[in-house]
PDB file of N, CA and C in Angstrom:
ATOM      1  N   UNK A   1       2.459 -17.037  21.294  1.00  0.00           N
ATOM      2  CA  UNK A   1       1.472 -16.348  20.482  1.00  0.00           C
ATOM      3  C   UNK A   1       2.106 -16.013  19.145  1.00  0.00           C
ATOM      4  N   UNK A   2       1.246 -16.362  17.977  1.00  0.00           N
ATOM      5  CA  UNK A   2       1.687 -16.059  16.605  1.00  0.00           C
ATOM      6  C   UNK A   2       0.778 -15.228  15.820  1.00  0.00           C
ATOM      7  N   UNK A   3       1.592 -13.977  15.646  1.00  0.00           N
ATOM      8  CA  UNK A   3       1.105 -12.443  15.101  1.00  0.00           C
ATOM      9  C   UNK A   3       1.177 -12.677  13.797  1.00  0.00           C
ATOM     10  N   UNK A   4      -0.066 -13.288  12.614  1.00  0.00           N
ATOM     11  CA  UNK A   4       0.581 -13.343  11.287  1.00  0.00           C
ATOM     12  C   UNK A   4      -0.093 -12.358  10.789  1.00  0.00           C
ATOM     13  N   UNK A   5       0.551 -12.051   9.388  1.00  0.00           N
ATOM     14  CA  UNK A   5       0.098 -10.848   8.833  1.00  0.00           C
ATOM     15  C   UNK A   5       0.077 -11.298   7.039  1.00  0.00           C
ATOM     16  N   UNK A   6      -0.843 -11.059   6.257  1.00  0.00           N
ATOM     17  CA  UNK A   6      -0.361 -11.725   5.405  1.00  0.00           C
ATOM     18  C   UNK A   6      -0.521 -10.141   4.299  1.00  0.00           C
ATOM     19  N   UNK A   7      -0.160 -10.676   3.146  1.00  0.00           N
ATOM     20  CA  UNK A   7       0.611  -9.741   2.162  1.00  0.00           C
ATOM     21  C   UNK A   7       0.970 -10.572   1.028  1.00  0.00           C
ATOM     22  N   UNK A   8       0.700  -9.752  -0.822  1.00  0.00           N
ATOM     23  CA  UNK A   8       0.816 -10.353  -2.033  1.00  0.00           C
ATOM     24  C   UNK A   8       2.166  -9.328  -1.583  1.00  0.00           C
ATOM     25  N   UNK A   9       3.344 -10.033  -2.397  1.00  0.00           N
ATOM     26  CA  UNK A   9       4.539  -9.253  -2.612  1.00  0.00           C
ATOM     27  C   UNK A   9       4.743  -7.916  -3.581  1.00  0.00           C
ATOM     28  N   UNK A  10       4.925  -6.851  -2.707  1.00  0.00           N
ATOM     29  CA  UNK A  10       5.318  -5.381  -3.157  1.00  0.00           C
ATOM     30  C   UNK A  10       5.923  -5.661  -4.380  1.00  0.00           C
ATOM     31  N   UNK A  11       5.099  -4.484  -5.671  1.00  0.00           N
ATOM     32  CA  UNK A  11       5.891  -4.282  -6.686  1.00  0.00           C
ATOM     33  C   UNK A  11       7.119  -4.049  -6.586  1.00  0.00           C
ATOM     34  N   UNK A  12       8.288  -4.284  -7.548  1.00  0.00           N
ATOM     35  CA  UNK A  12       9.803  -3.758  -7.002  1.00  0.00           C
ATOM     36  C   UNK A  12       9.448  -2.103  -7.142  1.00  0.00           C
ATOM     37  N   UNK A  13       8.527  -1.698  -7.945  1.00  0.00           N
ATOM     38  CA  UNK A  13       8.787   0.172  -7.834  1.00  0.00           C
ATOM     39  C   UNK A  13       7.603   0.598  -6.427  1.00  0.00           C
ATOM     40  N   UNK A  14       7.257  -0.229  -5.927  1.00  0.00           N
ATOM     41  CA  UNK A  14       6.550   0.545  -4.628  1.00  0.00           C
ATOM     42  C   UNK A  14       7.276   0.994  -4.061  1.00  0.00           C
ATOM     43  N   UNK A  15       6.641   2.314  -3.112  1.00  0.00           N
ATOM     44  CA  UNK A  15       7.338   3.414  -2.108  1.00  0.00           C
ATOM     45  C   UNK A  15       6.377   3.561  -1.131  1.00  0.00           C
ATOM     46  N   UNK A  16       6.840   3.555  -0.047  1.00  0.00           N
ATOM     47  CA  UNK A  16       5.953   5.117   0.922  1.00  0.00           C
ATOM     48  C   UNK A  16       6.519   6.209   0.848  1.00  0.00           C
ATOM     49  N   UNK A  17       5.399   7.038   0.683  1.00  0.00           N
ATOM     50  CA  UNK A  17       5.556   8.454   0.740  1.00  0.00           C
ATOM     51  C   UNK A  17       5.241   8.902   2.044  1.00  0.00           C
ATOM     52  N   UNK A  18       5.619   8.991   3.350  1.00  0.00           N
ATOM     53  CA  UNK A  18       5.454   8.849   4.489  1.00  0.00           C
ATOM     54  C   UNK A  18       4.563  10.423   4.298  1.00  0.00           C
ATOM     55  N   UNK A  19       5.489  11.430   3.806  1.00  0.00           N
ATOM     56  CA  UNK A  19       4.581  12.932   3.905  1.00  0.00           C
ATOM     57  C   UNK A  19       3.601  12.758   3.268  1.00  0.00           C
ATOM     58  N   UNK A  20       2.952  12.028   2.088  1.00  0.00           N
ATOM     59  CA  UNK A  20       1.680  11.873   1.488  1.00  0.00           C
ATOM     60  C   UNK A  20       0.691  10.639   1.754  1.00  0.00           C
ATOM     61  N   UNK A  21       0.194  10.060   2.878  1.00  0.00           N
ATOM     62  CA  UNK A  21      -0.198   9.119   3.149  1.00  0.00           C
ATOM     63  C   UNK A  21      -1.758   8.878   3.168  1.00  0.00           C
ATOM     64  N   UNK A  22      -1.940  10.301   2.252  1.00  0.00           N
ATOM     65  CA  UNK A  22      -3.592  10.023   2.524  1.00  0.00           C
ATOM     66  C   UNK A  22      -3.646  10.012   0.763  1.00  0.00           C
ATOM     67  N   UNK A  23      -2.676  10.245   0.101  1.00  0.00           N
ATOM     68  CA  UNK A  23      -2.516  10.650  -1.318  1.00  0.00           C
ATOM     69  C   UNK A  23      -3.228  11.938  -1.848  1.00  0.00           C
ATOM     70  N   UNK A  24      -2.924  12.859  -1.125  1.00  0.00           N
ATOM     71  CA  UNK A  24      -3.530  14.195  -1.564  1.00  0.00           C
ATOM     72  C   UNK A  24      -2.442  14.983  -2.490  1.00  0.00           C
ATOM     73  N   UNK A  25      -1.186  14.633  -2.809  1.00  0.00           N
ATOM     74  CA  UNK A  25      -0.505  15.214  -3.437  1.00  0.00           C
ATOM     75  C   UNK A  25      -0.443  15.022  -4.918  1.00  0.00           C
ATOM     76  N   UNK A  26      -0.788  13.326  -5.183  1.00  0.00           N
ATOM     77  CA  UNK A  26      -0.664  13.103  -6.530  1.00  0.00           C
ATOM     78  C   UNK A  26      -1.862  12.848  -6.859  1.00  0.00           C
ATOM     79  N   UNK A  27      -2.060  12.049  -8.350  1.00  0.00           N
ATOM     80  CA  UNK A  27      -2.995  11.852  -8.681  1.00  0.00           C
ATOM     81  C   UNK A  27      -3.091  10.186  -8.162  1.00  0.00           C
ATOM     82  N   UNK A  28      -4.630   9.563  -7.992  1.00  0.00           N
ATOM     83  CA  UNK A  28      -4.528   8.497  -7.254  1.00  0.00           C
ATOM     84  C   UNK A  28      -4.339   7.563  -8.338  1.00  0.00           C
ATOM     85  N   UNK A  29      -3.370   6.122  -8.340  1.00  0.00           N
ATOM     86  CA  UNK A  29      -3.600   5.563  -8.852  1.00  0.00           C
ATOM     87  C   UNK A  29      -3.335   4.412  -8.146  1.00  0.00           C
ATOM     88  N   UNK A  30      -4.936   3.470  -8.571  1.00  0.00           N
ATOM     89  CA  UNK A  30      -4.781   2.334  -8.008  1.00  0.00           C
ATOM     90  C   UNK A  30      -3.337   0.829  -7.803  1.00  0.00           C
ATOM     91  N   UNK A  31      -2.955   1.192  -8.861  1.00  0.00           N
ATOM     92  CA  UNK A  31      -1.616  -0.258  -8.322  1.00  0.00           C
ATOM     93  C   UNK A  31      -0.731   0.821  -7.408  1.00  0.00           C
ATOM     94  N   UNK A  32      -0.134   2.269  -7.607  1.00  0.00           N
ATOM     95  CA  UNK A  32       0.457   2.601  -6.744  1.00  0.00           C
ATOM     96  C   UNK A  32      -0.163   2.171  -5.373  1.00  0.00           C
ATOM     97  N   UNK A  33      -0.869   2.649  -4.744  1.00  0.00           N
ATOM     98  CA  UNK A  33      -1.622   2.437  -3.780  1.00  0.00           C
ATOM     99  C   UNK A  33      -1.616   1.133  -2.690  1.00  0.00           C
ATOM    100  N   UNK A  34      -2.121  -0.157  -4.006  1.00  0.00           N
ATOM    101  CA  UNK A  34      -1.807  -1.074  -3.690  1.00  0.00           C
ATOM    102  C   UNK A  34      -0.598  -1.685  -3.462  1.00  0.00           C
ATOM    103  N   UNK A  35       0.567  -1.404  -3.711  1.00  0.00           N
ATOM    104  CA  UNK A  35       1.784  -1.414  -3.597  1.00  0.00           C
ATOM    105  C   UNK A  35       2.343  -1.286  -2.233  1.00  0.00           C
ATOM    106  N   UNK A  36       2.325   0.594  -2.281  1.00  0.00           N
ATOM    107  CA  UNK A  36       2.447   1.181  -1.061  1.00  0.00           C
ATOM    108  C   UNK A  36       1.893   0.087   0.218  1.00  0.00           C
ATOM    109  N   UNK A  37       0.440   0.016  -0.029  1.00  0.00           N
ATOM    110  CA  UNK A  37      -0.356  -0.221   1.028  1.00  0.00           C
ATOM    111  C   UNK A  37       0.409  -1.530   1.535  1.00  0.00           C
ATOM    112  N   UNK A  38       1.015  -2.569   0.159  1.00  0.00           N
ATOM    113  CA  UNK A  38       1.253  -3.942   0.626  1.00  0.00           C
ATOM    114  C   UNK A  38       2.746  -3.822   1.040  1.00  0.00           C
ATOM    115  N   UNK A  39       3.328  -2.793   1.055  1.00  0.00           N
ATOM    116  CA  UNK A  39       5.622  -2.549   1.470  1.00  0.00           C
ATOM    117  C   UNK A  39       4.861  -2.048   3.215  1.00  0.00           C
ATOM    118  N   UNK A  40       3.681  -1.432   3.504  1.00  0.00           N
ATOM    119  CA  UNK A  40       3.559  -0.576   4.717  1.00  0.00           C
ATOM    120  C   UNK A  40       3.005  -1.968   5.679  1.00  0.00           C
ATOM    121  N   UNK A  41       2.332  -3.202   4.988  1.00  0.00           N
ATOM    122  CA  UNK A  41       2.278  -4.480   5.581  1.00  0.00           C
ATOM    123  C   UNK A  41       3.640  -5.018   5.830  1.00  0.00           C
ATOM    124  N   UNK A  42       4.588  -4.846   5.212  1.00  0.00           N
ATOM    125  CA  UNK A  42       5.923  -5.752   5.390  1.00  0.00           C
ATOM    126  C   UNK A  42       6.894  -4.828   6.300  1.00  0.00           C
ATOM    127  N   UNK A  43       6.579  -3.250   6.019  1.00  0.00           N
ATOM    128  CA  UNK A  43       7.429  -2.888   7.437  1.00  0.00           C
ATOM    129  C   UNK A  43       6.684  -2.976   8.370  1.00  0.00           C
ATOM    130  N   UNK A  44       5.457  -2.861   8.655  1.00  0.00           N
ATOM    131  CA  UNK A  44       4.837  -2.801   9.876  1.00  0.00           C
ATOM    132  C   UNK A  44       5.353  -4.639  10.617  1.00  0.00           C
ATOM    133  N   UNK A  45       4.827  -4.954   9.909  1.00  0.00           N
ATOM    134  CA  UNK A  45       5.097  -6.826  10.530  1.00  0.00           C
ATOM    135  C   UNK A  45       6.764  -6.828  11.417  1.00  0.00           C
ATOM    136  N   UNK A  46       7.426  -6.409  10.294  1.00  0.00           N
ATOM    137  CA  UNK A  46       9.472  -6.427  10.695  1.00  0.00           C
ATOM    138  C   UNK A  46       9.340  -5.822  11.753  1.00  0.00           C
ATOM    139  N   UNK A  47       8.658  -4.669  11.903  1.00  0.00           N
ATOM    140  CA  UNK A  47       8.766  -3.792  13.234  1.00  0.00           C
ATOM    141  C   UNK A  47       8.143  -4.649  14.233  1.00  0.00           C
ATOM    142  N   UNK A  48       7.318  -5.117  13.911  1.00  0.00           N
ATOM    143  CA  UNK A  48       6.607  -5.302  15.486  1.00  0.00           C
ATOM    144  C   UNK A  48       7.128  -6.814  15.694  1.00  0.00           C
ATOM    145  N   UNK A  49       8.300  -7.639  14.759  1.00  0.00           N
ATOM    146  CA  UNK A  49       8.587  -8.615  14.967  1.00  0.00           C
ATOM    147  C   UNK A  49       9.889  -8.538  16.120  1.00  0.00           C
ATOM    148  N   UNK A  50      10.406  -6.893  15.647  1.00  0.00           N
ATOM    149  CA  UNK A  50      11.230  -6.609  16.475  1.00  0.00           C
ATOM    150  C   UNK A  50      11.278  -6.111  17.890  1.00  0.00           C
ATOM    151  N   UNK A  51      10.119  -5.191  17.955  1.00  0.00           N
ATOM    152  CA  UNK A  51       9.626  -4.882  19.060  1.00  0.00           C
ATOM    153  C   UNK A  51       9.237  -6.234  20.034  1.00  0.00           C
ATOM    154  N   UNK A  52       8.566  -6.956  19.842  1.00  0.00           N
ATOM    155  CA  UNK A  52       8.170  -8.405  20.319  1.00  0.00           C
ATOM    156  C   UNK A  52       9.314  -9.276  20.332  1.00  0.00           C
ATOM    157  N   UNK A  53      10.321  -9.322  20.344  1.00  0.00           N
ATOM    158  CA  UNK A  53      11.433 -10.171  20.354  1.00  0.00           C
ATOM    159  C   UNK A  53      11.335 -10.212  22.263  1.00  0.00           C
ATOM    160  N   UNK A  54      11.759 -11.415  21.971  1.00  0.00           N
ATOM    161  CA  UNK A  54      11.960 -11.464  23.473  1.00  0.00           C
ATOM    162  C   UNK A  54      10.879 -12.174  24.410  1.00  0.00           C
ATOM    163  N   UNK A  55       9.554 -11.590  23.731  1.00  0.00           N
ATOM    164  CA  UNK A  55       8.858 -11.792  24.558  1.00  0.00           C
ATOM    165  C   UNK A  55       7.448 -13.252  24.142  1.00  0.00           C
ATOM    166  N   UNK A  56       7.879 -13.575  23.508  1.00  0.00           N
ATOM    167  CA  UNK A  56       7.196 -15.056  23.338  1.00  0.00           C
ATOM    168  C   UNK A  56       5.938 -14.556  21.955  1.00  0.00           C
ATOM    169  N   UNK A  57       5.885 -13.835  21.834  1.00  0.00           N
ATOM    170  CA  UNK A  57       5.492 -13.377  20.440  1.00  0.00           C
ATOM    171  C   UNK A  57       6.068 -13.424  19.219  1.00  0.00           C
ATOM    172  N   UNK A  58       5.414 -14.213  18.184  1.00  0.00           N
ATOM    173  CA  UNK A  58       6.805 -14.493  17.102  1.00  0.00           C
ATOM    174  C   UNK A  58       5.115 -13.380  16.010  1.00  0.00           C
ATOM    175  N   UNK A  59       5.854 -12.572  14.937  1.00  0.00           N
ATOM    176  CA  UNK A  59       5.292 -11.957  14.394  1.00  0.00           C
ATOM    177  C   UNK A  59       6.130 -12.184  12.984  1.00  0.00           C
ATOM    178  N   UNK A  60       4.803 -12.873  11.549  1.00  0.00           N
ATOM    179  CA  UNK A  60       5.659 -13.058  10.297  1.00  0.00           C
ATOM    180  C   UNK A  60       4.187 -12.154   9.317  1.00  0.00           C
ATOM    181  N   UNK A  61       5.110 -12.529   8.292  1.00  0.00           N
ATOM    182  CA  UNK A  61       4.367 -11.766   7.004  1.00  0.00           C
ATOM    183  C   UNK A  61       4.811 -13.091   6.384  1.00  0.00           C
ATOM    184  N   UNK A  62       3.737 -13.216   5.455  1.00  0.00           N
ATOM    185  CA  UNK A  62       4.165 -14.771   4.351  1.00  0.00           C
ATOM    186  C   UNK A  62       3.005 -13.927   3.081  1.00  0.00           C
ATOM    187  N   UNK A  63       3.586 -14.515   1.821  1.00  0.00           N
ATOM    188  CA  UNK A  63       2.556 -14.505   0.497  1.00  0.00           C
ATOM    189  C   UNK A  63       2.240 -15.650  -0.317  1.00  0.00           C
ATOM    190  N   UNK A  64       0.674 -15.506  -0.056  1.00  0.00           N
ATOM    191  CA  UNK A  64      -0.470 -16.244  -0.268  1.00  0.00           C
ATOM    192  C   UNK A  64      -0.315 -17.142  -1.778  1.00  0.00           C
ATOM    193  N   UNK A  65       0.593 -17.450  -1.657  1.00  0.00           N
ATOM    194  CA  UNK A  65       1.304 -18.361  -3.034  1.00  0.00           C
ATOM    195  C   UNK A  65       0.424 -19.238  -3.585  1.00  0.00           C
TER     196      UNK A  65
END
């Protein structure tokens, strides 16, 4: 089974703000956002590529080039 996930590549200044995840702290701005949203696609994928090791599940992230 193949878990794909796809994703445009994270600005180099994207972050998660793990304590602000609904963005109630700052002011919203859209490329932040989009950023964030697309680095929280590339750890989520790594994680669950890792979690799934082993077990016949291959899990990638690729960009839509």
């Amino acid at each position: 089974m193949t878990w794909p996930t796809l994703s445009r590549t994270p600005r180099a200044s994207a972050s998660l703000d793990l304590d602000d995840v609904d963005g109630t702290r700052r002011r919203y701005r859209s490329q932040r956002a989009c950023g964030a949203a697309k680095l929280a696609i590339v750890v989520f994928t790594r994680e669950l590529a890792q979690r799934m090791q082993g077990t016949g599940v291959t899990a990638s992230v690729l960009h839509p080039a």
